[in-house]
N, C-alpha and C. Protein backbone atom coordinates (compact mmCIF):
# COMPACT_ATOMS: atom_id res chain seq x y z
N UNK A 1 40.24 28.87 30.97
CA UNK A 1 40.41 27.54 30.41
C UNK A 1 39.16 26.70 30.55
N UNK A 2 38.83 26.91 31.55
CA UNK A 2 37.39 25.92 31.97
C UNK A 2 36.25 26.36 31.12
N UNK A 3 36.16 27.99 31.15
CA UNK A 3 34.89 28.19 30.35
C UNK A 3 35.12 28.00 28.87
N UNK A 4 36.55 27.82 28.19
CA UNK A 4 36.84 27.36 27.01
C UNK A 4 36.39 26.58 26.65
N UNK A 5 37.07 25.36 27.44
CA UNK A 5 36.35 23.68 27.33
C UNK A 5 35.04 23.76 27.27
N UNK A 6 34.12 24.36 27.99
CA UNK A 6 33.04 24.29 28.06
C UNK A 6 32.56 24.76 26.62
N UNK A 7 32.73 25.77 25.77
CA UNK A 7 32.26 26.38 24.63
C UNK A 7 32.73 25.14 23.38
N UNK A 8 33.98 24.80 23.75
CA UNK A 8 34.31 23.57 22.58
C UNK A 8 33.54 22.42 22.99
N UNK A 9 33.12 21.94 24.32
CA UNK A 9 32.84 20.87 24.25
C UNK A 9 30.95 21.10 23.74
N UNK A 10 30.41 22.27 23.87
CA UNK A 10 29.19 22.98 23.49
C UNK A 10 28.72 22.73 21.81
N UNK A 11 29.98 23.81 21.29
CA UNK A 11 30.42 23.40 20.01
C UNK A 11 30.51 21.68 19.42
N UNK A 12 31.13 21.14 19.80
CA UNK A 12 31.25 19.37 19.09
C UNK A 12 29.46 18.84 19.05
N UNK A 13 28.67 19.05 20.44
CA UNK A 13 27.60 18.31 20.87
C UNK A 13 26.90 19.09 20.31
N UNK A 14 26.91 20.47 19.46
CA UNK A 14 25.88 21.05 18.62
C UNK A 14 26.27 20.05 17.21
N UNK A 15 27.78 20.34 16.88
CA UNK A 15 27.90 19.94 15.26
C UNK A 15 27.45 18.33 15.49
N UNK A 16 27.71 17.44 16.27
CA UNK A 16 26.82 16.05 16.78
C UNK A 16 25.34 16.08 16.37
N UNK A 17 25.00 16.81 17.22
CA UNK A 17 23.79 17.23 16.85
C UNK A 17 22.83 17.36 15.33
N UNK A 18 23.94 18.08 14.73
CA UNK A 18 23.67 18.53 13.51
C UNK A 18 24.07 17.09 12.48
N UNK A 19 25.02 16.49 12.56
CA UNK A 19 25.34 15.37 11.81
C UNK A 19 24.44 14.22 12.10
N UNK A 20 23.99 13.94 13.44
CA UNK A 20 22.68 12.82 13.92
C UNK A 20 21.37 13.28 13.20
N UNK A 21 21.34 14.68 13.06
CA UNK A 21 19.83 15.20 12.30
C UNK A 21 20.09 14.47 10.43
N UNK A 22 21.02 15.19 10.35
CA UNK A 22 21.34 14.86 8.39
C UNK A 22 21.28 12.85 8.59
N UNK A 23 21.77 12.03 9.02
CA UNK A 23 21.52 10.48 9.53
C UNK A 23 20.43 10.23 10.01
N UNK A 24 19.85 11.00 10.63
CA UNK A 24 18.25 10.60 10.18
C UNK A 24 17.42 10.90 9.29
N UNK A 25 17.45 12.12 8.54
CA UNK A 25 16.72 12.39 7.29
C UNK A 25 17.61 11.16 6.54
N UNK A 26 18.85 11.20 5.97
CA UNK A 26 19.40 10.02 5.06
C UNK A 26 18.30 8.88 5.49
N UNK A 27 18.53 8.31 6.37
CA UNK A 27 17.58 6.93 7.28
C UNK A 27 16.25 7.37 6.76
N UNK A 28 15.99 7.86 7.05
CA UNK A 28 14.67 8.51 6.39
C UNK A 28 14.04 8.11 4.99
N UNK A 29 14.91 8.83 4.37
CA UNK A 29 14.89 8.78 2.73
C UNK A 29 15.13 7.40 2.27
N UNK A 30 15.89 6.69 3.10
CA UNK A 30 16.07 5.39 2.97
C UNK A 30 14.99 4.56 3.01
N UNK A 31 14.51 4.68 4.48
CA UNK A 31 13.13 3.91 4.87
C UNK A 31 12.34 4.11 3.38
N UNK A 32 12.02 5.10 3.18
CA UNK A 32 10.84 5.52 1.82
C UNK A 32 11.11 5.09 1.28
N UNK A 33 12.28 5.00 0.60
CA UNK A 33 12.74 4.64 -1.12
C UNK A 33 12.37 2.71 -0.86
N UNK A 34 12.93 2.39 0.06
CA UNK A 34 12.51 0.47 0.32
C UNK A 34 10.92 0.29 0.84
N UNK A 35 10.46 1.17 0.91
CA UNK A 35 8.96 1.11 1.20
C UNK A 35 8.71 1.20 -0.59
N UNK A 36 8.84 2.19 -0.82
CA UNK A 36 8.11 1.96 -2.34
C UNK A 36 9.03 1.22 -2.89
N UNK A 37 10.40 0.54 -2.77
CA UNK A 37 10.54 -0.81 -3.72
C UNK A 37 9.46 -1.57 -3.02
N UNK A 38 8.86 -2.28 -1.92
CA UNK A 38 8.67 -3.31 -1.43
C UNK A 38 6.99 -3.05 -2.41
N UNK A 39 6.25 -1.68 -2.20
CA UNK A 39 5.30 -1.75 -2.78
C UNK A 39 5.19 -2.10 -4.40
N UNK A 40 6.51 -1.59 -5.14
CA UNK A 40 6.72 -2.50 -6.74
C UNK A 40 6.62 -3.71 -6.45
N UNK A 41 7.44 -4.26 -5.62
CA UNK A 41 8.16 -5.43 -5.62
C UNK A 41 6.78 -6.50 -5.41
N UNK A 42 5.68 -5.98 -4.26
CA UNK A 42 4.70 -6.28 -4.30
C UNK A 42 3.57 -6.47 -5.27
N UNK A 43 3.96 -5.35 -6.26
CA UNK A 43 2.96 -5.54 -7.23
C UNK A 43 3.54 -6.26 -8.21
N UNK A 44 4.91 -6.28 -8.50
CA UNK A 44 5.30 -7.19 -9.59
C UNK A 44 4.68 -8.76 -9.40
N UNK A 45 4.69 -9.39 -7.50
CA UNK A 45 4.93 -10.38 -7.61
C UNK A 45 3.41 -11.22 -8.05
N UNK A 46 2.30 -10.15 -7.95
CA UNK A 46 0.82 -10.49 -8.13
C UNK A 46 0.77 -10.84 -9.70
N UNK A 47 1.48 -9.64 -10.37
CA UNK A 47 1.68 -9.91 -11.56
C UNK A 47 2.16 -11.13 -12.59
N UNK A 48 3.07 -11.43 -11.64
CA UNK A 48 4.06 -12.73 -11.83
C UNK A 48 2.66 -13.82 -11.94
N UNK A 49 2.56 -13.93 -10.63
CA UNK A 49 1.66 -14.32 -9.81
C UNK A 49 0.13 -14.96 -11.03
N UNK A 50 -0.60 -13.92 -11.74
CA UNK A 50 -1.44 -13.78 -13.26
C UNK A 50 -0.80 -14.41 -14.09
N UNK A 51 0.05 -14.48 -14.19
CA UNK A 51 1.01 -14.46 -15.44
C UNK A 51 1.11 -16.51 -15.40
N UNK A 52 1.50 -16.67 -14.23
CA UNK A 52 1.32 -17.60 -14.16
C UNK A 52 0.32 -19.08 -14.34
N UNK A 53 -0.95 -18.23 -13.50
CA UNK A 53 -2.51 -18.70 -13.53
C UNK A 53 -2.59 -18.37 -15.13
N UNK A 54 -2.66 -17.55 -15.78
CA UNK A 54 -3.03 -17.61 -17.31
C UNK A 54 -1.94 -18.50 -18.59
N UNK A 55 -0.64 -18.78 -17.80
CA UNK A 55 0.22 -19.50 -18.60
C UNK A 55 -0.37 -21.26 -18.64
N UNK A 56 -1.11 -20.98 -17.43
CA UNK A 56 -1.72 -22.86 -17.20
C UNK A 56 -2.88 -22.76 -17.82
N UNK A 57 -3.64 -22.22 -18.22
CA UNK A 57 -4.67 -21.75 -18.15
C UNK A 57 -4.46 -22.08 -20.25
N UNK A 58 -3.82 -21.24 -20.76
CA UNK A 58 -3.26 -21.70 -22.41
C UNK A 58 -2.52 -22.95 -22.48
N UNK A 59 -1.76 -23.51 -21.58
CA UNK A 59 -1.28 -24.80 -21.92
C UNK A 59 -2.54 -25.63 -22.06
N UNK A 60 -3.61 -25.92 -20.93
CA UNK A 60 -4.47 -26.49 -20.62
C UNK A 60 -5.37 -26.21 -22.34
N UNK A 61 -5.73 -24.94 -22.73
CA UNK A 61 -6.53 -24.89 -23.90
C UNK A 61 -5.56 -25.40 -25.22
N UNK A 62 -4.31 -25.37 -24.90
CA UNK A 62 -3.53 -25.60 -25.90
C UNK A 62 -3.70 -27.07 -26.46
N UNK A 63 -3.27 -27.88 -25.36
CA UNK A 63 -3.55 -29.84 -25.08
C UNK A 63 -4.69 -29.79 -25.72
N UNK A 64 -6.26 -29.23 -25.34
CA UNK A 64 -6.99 -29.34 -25.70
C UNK A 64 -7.02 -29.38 -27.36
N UNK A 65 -6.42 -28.30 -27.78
CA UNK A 65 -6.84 -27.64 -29.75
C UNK A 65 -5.67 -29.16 -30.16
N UNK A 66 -4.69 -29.39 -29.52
CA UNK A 66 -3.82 -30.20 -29.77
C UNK A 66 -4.53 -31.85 -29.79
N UNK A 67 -5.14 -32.07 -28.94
CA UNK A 67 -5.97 -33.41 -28.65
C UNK A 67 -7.34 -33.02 -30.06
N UNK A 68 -8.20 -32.08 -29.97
CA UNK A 68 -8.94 -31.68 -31.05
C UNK A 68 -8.16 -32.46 -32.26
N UNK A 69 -6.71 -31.38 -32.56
CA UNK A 69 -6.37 -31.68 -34.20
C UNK A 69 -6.22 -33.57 -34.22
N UNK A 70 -5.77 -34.04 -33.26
CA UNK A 70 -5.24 -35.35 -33.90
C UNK A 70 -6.54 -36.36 -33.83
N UNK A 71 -7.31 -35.94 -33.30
CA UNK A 71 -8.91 -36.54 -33.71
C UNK A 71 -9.26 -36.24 -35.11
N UNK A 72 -9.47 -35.06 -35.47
CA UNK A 72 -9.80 -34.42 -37.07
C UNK A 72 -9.04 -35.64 -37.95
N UNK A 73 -7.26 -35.21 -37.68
CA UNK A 73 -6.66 -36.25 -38.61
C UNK A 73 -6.44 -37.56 -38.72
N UNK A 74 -7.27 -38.29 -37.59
CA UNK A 74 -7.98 -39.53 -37.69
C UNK A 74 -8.92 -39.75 -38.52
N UNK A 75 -9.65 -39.04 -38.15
CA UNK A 75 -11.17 -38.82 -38.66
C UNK A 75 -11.11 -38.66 -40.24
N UNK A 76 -9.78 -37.60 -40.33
CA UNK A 76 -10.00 -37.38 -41.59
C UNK A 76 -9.14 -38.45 -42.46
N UNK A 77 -8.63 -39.17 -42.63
CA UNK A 77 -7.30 -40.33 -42.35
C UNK A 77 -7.85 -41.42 -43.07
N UNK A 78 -9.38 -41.89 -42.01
CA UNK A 78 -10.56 -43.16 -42.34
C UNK A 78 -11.08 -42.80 -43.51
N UNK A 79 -11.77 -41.24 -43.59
CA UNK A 79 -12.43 -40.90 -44.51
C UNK A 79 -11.52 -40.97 -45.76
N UNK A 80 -10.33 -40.80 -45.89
CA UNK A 80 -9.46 -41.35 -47.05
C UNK A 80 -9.53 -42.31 -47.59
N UNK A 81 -9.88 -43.19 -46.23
CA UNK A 81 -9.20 -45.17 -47.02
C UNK A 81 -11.00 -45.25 -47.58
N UNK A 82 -11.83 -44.92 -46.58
CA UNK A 82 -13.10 -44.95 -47.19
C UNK A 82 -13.67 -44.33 -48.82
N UNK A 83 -13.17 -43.41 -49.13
CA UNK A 83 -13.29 -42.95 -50.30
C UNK A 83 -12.61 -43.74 -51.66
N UNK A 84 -11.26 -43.73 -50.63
CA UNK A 84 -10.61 -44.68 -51.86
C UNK A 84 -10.83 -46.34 -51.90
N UNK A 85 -11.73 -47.01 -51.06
CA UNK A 85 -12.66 -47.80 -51.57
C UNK A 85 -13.66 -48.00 -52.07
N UNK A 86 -14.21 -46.56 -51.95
CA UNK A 86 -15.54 -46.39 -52.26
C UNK A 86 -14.98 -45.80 -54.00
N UNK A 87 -14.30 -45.71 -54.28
CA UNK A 87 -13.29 -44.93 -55.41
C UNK A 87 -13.17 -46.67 -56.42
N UNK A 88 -12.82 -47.95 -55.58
CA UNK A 88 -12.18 -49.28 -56.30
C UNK A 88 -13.11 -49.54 -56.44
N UNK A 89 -14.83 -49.34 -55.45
CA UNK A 89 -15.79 -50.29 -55.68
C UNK A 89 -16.84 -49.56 -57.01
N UNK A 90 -16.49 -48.35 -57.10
CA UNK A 90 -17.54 -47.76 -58.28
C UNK A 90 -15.84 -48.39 -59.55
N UNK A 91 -15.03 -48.30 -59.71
CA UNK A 91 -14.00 -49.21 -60.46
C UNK A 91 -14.37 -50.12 -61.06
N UNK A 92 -14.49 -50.49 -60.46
CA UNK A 92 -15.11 -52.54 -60.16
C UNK A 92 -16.15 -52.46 -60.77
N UNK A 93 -17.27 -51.83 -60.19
CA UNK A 93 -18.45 -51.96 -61.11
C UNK A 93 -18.51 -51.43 -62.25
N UNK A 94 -17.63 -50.29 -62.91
CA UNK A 94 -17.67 -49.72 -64.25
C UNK A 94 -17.67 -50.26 -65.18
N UNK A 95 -15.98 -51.17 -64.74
CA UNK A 95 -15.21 -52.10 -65.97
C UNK A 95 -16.50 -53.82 -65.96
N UNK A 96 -16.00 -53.64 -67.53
CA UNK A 96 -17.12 -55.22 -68.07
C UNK A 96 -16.15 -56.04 -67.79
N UNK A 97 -16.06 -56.60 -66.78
CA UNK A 97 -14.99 -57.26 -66.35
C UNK A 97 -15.74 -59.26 -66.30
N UNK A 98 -17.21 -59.16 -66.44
CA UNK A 98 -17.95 -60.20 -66.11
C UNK A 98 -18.51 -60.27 -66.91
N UNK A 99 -18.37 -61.52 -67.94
CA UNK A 99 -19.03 -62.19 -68.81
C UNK A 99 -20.22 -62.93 -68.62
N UNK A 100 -20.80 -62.68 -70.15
CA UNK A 100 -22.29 -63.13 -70.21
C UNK A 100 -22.34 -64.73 -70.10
């Protein structure tokens, strides 16, 4: 009986054994797989990260082309009323409108 116990209790602390080995490879495989998310996860966030610096980066040139156009259509706006006076004053002088 005693040397029985002894072979079963031999037996459990091998298959122990054997189930603590497979829980650490799992643990294992685990550790890795969240090591290389953390290394994506890392590179996504640099990415992000660019993505960002170049999104300010086009707003900033954007304001700019935006501030540009509404100068032009000033600019170009005056040069209208200017023409079309310069349009009444050759008018004006065409017509014999002034007697001798």
């Amino acid at each position: 009986g005693h040397e029985q116990l002894l072979k079963m209790m031999e037996e459990r602390m091998m298959d122990v054994e054997q189930k603590l080995r497979l829980v650490k490879r799992l643990l294992q495989d685990k550790v890795n797989q969240l090591k290389e998310q953390l290394s994506k996860n890392t590179k996504a966030d640099a990415m992000v990260k660019d993505l960002y610096v170049e999104n300010a980066q086009l707003l900033k040139a954007l304001e700019a082309t935006e501030q540009r156009q509404k100068t032009a259509e000033r600019k170009n706006y005056l040069l209208e009323e200017k023409i079309a006076n310069l349009n009444r004053i050759v008018k004006n002088l065409a017509s014999p409108s002034f007697s001798p």
